[in-house]
Protein backbone atom coordinates (compact mmCIF):
# COMPACT_ATOMS: atom_id res chain seq x y z
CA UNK A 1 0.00 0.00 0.00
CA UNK A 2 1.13 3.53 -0.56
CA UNK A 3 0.28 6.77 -0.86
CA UNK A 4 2.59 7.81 -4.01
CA UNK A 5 1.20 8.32 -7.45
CA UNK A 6 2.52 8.35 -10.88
CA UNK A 7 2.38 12.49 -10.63
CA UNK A 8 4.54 12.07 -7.60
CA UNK A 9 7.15 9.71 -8.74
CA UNK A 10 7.29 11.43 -12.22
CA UNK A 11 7.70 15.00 -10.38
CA UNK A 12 10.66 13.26 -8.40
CA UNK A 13 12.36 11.40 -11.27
CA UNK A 14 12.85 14.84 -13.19
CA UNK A 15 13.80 16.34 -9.70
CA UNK A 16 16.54 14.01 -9.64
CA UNK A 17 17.36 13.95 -12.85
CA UNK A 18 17.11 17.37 -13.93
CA UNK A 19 15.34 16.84 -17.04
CA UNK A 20 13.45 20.23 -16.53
CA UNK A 21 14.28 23.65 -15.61
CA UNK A 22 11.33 25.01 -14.55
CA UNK A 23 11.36 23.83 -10.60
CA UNK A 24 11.94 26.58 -8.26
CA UNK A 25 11.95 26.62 -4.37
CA UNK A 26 8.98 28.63 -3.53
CA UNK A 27 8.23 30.85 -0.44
CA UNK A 28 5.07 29.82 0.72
CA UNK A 29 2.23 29.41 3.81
CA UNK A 30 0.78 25.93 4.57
CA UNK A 31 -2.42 26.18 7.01
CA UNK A 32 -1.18 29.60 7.60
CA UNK A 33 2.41 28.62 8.66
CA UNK A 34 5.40 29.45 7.05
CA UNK A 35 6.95 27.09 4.62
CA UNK A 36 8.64 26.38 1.40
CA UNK A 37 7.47 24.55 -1.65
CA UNK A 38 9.50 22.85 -4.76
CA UNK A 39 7.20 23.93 -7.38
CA UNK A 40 6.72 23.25 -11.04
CA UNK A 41 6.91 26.91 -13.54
CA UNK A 42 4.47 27.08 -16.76
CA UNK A 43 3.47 29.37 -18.90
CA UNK A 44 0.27 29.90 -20.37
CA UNK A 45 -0.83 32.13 -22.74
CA UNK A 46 1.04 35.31 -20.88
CA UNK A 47 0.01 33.88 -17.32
CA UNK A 48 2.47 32.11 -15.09
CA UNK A 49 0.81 28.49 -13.20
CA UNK A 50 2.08 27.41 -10.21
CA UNK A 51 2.14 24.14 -9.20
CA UNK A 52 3.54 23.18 -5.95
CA UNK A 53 5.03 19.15 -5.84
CA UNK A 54 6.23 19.12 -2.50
CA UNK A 55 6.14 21.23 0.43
CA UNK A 56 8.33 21.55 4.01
CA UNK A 57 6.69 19.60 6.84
CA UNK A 58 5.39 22.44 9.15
CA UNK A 59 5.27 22.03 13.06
CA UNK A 60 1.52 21.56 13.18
CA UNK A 61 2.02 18.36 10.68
CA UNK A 62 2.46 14.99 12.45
CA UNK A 63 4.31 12.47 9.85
CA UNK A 64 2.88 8.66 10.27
CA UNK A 65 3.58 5.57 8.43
CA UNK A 66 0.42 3.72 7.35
CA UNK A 67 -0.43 2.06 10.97
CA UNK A 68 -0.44 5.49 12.20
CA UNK A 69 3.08 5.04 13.88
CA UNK A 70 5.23 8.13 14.54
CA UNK A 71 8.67 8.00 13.35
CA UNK A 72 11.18 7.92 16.51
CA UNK A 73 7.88 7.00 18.27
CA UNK A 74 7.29 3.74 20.75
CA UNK A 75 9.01 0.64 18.72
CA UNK A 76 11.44 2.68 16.66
């Protein structure tokens, strides 16, 4: 089981490999907390899209695996 899709492992495989140049680390807010983003550039038709791939984990975010386990948690 897992939570990654195609979109995400595509977005990291061109990450990694640098196959495009139109990532840029982006200032951002999650939930109203400060954060950054690596997001993907376009262009269309004069307007710029942003599309954020992956964002910071903020300190209101709690990180579990799939049984709800905290990493560095009981058992780790």
């Amino acid at each position: 089981m897992t939570n990654i899709t195609t979109a995400h492992r595509e977005a990291f495989e061109a990450l990694r490999d640098a196959s495009f140049e139109n990532f840029a680390l982006f200032s951002c807010f999650v939930n109203g907390q400060p954060a950054s983003a690596i997001v993907a550039i376009t262009e269309d038709r004069g307007e710029y899209l942003i599309k954020p791939l992956f964002v910071t984990v903020t300190d209101a975010m709690v990180l579990t695996d799939h049984e709800r386990s905290v990493p560095g948690g009981e058992g780790a």
